[in-house]
C-alpha atoms as a PDB file:
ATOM      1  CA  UNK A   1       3.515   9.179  -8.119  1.00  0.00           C
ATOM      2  CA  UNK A   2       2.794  12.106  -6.574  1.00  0.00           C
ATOM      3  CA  UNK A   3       2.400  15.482  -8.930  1.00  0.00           C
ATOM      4  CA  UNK A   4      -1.419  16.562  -9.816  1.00  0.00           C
ATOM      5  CA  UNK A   5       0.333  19.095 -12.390  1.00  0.00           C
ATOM      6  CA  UNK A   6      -1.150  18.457 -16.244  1.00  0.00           C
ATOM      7  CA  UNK A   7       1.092  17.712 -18.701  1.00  0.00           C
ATOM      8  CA  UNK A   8       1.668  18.359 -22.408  1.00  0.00           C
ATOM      9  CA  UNK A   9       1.375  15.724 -24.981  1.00  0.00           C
ATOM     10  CA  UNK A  10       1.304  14.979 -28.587  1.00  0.00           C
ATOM     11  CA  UNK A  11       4.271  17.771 -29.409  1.00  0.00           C
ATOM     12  CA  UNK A  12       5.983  15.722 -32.503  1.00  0.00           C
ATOM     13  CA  UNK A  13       9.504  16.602 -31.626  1.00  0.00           C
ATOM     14  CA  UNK A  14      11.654  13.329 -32.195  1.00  0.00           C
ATOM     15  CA  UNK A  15      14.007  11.713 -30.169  1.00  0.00           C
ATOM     16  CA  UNK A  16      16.287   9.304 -31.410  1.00  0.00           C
ATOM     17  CA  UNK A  17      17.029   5.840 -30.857  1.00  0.00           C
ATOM     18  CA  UNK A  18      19.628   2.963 -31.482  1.00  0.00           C
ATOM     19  CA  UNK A  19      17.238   0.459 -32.604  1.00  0.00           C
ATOM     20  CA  UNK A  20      13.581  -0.172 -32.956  1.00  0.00           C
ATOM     21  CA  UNK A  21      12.725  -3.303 -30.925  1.00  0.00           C
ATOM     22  CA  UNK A  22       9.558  -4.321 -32.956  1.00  0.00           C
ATOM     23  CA  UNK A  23       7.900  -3.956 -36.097  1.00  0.00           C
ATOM     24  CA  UNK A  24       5.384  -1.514 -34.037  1.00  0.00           C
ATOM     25  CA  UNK A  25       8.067   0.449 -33.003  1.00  0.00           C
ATOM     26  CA  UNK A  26       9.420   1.556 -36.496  1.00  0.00           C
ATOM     27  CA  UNK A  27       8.916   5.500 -35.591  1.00  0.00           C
ATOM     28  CA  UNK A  28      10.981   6.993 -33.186  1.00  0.00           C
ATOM     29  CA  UNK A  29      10.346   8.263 -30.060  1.00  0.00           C
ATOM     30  CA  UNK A  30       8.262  11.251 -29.597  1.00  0.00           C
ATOM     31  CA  UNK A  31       9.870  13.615 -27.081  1.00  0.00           C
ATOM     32  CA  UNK A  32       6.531  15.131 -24.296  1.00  0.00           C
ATOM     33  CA  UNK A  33       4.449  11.870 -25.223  1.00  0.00           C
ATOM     34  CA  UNK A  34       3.217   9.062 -22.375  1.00  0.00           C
ATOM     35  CA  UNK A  35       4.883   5.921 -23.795  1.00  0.00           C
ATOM     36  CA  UNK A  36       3.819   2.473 -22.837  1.00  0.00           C
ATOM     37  CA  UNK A  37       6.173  -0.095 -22.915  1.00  0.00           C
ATOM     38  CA  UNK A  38       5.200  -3.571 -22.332  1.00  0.00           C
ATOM     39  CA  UNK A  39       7.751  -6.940 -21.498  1.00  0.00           C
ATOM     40  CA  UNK A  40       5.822  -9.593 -23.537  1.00  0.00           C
ATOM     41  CA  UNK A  41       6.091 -13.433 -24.821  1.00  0.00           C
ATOM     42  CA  UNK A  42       3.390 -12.248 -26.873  1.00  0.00           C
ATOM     43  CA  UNK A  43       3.921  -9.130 -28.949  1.00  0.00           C
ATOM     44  CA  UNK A  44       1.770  -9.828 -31.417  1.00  0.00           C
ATOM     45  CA  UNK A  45      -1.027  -9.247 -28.773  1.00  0.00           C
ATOM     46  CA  UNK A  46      -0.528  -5.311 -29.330  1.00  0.00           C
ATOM     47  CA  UNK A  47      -1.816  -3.116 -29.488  1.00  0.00           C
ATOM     48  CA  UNK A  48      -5.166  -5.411 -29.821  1.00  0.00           C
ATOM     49  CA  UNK A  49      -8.111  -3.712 -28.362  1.00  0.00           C
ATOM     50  CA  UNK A  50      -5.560  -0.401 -27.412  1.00  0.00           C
ATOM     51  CA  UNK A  51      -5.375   0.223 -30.954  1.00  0.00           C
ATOM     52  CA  UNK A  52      -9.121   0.305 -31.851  1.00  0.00           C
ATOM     53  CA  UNK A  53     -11.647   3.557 -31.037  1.00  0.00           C
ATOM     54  CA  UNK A  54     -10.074   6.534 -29.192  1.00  0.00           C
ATOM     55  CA  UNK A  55      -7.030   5.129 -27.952  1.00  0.00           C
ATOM     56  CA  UNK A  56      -6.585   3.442 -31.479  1.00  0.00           C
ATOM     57  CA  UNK A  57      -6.887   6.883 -32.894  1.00  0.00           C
ATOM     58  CA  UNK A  58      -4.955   8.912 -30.407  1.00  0.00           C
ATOM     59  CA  UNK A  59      -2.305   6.297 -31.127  1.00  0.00           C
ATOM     60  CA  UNK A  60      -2.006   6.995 -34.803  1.00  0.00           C
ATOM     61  CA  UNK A  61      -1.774  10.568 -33.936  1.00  0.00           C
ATOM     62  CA  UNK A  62       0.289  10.567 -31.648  1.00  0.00           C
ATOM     63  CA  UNK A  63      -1.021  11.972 -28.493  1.00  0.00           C
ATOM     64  CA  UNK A  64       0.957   8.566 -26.837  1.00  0.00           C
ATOM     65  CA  UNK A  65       3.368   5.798 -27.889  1.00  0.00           C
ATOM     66  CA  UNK A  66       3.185   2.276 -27.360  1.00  0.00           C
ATOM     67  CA  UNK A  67       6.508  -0.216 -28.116  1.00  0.00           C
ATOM     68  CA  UNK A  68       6.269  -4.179 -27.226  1.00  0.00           C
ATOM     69  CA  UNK A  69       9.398  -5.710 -26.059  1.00  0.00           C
ATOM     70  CA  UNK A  70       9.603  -9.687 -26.977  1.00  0.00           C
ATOM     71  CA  UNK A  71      10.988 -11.264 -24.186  1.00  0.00           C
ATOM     72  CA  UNK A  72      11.799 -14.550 -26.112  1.00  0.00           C
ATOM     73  CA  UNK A  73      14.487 -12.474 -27.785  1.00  0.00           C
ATOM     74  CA  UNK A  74      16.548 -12.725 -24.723  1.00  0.00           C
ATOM     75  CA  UNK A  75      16.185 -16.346 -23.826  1.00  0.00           C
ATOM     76  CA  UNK A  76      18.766 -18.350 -23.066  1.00  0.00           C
ATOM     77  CA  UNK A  77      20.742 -21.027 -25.289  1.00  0.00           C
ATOM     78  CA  UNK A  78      19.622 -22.399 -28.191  1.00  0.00           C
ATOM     79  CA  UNK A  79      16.254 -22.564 -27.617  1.00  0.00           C
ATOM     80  CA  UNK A  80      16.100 -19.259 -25.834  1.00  0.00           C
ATOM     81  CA  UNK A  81      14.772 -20.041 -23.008  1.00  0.00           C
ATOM     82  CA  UNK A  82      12.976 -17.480 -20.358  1.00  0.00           C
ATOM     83  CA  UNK A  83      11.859 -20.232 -17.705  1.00  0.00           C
ATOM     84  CA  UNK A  84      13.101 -22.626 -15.767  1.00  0.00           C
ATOM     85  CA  UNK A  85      11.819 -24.961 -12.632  1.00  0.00           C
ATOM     86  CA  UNK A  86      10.715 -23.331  -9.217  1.00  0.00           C
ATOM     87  CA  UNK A  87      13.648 -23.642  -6.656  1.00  0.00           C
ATOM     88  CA  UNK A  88      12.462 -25.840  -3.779  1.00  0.00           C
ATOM     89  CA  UNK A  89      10.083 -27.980  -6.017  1.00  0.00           C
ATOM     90  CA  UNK A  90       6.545 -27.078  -7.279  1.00  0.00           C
ATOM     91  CA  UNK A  91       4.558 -27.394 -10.051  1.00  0.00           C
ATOM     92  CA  UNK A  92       4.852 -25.218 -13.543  1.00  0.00           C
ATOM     93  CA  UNK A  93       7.654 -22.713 -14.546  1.00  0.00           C
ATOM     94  CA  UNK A  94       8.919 -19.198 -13.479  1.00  0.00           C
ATOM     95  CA  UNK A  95      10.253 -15.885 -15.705  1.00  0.00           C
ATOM     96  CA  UNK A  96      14.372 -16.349 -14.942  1.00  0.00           C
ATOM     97  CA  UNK A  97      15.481 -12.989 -13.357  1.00  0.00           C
ATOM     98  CA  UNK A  98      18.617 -12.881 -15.574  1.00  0.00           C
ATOM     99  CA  UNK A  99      15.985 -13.110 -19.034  1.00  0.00           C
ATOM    100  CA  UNK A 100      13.565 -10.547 -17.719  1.00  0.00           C
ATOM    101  CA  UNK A 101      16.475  -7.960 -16.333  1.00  0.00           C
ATOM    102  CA  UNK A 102      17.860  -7.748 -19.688  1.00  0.00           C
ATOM    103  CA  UNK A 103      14.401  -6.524 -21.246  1.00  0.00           C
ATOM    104  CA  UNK A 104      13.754  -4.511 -18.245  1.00  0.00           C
ATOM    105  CA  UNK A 105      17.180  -2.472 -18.660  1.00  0.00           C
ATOM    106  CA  UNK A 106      16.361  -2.338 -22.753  1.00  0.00           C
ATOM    107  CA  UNK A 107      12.971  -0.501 -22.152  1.00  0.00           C
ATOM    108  CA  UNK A 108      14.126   1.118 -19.148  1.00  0.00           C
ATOM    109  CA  UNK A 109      17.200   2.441 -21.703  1.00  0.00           C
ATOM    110  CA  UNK A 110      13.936   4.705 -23.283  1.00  0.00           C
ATOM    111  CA  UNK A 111      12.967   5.972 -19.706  1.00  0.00           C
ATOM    112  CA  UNK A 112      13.071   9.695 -18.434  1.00  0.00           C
ATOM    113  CA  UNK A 113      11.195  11.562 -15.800  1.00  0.00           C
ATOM    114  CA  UNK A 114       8.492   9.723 -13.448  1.00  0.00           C
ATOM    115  CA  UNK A 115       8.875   6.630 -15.132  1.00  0.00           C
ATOM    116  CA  UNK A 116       7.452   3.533 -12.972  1.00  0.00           C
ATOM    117  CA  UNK A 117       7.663   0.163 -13.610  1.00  0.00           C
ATOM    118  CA  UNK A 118       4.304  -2.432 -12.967  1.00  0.00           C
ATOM    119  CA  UNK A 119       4.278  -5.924 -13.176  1.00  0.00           C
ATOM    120  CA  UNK A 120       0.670  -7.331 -13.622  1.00  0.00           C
ATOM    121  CA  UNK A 121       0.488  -9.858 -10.563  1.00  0.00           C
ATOM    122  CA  UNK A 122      -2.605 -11.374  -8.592  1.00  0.00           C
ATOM    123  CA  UNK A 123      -0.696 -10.444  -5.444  1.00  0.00           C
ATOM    124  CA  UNK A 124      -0.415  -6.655  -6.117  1.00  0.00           C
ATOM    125  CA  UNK A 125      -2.215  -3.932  -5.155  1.00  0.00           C
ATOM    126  CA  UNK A 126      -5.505  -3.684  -7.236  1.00  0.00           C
ATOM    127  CA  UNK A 127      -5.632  -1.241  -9.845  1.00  0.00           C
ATOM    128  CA  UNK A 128      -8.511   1.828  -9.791  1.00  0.00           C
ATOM    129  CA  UNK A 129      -9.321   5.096 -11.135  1.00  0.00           C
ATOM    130  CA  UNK A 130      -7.011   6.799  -8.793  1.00  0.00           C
ATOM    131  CA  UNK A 131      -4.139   4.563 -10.111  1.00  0.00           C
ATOM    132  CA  UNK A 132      -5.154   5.156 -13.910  1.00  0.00           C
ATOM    133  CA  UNK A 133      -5.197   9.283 -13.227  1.00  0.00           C
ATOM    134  CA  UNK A 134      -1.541   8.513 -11.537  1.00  0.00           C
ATOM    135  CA  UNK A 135      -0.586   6.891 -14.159  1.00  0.00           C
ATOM    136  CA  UNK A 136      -1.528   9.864 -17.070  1.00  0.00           C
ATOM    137  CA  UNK A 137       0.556  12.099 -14.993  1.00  0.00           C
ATOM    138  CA  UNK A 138       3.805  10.424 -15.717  1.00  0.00           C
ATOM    139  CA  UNK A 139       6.010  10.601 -18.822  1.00  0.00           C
ATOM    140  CA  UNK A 140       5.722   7.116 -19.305  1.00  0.00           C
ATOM    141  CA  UNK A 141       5.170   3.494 -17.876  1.00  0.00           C
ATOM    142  CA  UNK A 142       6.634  -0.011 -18.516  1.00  0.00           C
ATOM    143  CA  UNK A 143       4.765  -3.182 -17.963  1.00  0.00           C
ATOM    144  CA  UNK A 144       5.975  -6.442 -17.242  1.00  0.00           C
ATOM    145  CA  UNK A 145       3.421  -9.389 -18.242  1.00  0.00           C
ATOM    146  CA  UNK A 146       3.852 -12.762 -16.460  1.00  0.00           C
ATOM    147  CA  UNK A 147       3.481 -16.122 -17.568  1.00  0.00           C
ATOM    148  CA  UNK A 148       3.550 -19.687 -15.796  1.00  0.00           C
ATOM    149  CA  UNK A 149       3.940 -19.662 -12.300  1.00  0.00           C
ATOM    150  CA  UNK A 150       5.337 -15.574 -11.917  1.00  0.00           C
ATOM    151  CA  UNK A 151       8.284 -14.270 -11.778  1.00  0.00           C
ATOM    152  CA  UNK A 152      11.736 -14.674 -10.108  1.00  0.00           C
ATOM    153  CA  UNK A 153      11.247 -11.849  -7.122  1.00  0.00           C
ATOM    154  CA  UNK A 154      14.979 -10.889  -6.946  1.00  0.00           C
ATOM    155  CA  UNK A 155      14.535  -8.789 -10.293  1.00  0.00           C
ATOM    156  CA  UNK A 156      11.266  -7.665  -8.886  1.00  0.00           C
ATOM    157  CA  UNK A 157      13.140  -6.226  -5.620  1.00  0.00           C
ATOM    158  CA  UNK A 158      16.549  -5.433  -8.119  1.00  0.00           C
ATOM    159  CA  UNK A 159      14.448  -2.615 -10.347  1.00  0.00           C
ATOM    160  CA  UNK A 160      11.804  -1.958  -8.019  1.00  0.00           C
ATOM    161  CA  UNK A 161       9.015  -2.890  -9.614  1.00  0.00           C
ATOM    162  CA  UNK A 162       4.938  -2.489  -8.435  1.00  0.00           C
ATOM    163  CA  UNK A 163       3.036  -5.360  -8.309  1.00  0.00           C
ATOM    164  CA  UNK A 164      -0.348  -4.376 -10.116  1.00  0.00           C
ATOM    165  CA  UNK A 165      -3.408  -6.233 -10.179  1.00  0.00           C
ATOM    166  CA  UNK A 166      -6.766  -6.430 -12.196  1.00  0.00           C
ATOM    167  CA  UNK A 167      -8.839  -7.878  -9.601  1.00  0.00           C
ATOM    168  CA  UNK A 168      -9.445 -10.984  -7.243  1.00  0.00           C
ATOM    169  CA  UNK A 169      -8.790 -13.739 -10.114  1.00  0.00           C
ATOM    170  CA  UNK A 170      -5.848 -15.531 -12.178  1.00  0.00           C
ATOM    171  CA  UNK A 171      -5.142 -15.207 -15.582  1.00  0.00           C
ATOM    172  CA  UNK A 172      -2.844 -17.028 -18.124  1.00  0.00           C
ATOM    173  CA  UNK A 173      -0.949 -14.169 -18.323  1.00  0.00           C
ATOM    174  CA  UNK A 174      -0.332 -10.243 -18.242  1.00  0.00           C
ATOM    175  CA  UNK A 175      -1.106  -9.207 -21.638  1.00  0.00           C
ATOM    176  CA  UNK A 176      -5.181  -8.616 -21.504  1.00  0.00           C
ATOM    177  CA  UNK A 177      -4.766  -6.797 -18.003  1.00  0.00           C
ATOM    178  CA  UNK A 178      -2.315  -4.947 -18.961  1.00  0.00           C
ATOM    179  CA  UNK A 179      -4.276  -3.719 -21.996  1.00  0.00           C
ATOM    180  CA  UNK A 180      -7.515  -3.028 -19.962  1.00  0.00           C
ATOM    181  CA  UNK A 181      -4.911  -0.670 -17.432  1.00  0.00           C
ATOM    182  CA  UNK A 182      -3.736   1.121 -20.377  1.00  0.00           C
ATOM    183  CA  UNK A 183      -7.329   2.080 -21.782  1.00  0.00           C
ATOM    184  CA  UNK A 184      -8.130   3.604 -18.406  1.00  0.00           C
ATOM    185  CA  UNK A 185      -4.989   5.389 -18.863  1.00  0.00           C
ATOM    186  CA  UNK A 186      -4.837   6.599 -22.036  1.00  0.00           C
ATOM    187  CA  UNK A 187      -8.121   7.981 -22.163  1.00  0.00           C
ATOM    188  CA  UNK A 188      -7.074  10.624 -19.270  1.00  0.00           C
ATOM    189  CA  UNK A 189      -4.570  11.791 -21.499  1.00  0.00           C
ATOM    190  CA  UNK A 190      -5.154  15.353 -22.747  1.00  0.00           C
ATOM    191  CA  UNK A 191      -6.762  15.365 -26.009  1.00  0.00           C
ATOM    192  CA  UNK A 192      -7.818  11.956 -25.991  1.00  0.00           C
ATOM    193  CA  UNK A 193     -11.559  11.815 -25.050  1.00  0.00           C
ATOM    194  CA  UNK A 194     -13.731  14.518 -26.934  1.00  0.00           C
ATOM    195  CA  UNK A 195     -14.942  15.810 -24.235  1.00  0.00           C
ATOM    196  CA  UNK A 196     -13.183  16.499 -21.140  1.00  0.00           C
ATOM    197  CA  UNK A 197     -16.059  16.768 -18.601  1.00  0.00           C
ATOM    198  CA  UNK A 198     -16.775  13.115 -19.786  1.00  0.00           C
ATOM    199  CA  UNK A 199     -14.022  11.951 -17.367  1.00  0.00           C
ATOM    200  CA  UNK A 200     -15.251  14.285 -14.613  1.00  0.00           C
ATOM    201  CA  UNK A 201     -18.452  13.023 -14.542  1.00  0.00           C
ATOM    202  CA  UNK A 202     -18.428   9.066 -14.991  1.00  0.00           C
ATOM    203  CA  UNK A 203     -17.758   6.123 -12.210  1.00  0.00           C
ATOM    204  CA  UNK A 204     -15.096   6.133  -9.973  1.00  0.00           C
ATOM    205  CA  UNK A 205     -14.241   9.665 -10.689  1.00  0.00           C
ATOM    206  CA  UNK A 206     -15.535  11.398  -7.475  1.00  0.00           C
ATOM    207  CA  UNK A 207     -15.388   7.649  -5.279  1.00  0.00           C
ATOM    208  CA  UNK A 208     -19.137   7.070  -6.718  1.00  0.00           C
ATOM    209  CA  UNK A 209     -20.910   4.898  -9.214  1.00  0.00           C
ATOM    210  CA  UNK A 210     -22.253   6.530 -12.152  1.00  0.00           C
ATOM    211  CA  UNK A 211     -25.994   7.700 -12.244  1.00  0.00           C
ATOM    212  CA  UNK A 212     -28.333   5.936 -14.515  1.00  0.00           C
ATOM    213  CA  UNK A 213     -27.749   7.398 -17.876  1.00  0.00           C
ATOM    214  CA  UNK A 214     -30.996   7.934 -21.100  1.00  0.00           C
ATOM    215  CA  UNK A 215     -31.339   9.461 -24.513  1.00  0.00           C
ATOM    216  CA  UNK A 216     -33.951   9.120 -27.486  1.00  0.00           C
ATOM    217  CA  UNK A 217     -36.912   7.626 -27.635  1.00  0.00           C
ATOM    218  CA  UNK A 218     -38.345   9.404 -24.836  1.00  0.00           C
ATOM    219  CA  UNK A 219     -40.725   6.625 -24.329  1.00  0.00           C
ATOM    220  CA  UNK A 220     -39.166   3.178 -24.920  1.00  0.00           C
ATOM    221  CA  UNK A 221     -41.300   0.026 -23.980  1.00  0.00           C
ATOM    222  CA  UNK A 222     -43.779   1.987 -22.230  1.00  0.00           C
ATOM    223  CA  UNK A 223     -40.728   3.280 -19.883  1.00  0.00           C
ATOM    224  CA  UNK A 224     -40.165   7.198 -20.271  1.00  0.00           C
ATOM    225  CA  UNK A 225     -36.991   8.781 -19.090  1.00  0.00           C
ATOM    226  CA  UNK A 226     -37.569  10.580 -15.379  1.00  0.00           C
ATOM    227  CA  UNK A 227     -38.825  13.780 -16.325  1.00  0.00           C
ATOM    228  CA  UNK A 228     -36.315  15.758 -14.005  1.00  0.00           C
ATOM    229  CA  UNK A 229     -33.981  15.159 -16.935  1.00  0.00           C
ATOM    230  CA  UNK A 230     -36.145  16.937 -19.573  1.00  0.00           C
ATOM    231  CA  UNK A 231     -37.080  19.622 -17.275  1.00  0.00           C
ATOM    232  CA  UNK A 232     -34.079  21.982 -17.992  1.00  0.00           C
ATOM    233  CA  UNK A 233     -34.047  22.944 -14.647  1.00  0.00           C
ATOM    234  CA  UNK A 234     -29.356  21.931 -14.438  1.00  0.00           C
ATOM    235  CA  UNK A 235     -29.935  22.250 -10.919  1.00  0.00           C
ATOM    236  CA  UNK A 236     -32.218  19.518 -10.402  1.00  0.00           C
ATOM    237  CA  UNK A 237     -30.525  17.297 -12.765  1.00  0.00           C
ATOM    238  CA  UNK A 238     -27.355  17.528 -10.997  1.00  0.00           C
ATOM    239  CA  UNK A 239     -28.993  17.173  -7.745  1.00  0.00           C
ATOM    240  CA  UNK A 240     -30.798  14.320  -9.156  1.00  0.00           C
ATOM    241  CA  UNK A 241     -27.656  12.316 -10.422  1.00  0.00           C
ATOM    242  CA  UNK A 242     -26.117  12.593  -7.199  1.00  0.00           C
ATOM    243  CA  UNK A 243     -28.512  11.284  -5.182  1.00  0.00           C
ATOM    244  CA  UNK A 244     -28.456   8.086  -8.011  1.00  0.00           C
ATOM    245  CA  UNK A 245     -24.828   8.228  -7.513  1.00  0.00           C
ATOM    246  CA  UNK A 246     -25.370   7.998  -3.970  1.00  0.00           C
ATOM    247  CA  UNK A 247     -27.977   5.493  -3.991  1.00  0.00           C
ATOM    248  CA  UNK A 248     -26.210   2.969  -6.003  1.00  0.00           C
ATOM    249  CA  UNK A 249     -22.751   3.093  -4.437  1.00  0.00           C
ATOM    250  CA  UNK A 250     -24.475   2.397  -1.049  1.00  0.00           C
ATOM    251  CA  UNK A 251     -26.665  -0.445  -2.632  1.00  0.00           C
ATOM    252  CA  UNK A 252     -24.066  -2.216  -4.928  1.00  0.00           C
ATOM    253  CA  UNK A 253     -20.566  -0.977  -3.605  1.00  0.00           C
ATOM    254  CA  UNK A 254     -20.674  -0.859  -0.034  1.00  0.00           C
ATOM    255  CA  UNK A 255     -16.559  -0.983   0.151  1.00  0.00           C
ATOM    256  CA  UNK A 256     -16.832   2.178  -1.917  1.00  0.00           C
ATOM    257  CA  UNK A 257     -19.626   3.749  -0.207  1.00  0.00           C
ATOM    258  CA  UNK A 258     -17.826   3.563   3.288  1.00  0.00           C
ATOM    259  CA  UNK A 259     -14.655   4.418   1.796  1.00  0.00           C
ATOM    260  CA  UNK A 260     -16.524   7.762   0.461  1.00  0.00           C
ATOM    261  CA  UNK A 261     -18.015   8.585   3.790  1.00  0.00           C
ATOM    262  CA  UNK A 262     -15.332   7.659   5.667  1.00  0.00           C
ATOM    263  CA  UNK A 263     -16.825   4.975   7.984  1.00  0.00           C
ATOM    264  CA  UNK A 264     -14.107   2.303   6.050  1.00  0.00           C
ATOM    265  CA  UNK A 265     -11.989   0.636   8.762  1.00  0.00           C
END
């Protein structure tokens, strides 16, 4: 993940394919779009929040493409089966490698260009604006959502997959984090947000917190908005949200206030 170049999206040239693997996926593949593919026991979790607001809407026009692929469909045996016990003894249940290869390899089949694979995991490395702007730059991602106890690793090391995670805490599963990732994704897609400075300007973008933000009433409570806002002078203002910027990084972030300055060991 290395190329800062922009890319195109939302050209409607089609690409075909051999099979849709969901009810979601019914249309085929758009050829220049950022595609999301996500490994799930629960497809019926999509697009959820991802299809609401602007991602909901860039969705339906297709600025990017999202496809779920049900991992129950290649259990094993009768009961199709995608667990089995820990080797070596333990409590709960982990993903079999030979279950989650074959859905790997089917939405891998849809890959092309920079095309990484992320598995949401408590162990990986945590996931930040940085990551999310990485992420817009490539043609496409695919996301692998754990359940029970994780994940065989030799599949993990076999595709080379990234360990991702949301934070410092364990959930039931992948599904919600990987749904928060691909909000802060999609919305640095070109076209997406209505106006481009608004990604520019908010938290995280420049390694700061976001300055206190106001609008109408100009008097609220007996509370008026700082006047260097109303003065017109865009000098001030700007100077002005900095130094809020500033201020609460170094009060509420200190990690990302020393990472900013440098002084981070």
């Amino acid at each position: 993940m290395t190329s800062d170049a922009p890319k195109s999206h939302g050209r409607k040239a089609i690409r075909p394919t051999l099979k849709p693997t969901s009810l979601m996926d019914e249309a085929p593949d758009l050829v220049g779009v950022f595609q999301a593919r996500v490994i799930t026991l629960f497809p019926e979790a999509f697009p959820g929040v991802l299809g609401a607001s602007l991602t909901g809407k860039a969705l339906q026009d297709g600025r990017w493409q999202l496809h779920t692929h049900d991992l129950r469909e290649h259990g094993v045996g009768k009961h199709r089966n995608v667990d089995d016990t820990p080797a070596g003894g333990g409590a709960g249940m982990v993903l079999r490698a030979d279950v989650v290869s074959v859905a790997i390899a089917e939405a891998q089949g849809h890959a092309r260009g920079r095309w990484p694979i992320l598995y949401m995991s408590p162990r990986g490395r945590r996931f930040d604006q940085a990551m999310a702007r990485d992420l817009a730059r490539c043609d496409g991602v695919t996301m692998l959502c754990g359940r029970f106890e994780g994940v065989d690793e030799r599949v993990l090391e076999h595709w080379g997959v990234t360990e991702v995670s949301l934070g410092d805490f364990v959930m039931t599963g992948g599904e919600i984090a990987a749904q928060a990732m691909l909000d802060a994704t999609v919305r640095l897609l070109p076209g997406v947000l209505g106006n481009a400075e608004s990604a520019v300007e908010e938290s995280h973008s420049a390694g700061l917190l976001e300055h206190p933000q106001y609008t109408r009433p100009a008097v609220w409570e007996g509370r008026e908005i700082p006047a260097v806002l109303t003065s017109g002078d865009h000098g001030k203002v700007a100077d002005w949200r900095r130094a809020q910027s500033e201020a609460l990084t170094r009060a509420r972030r200190p990690d990302l206030w020393a990472r900013h300055t440098g002084e981070e060991s």
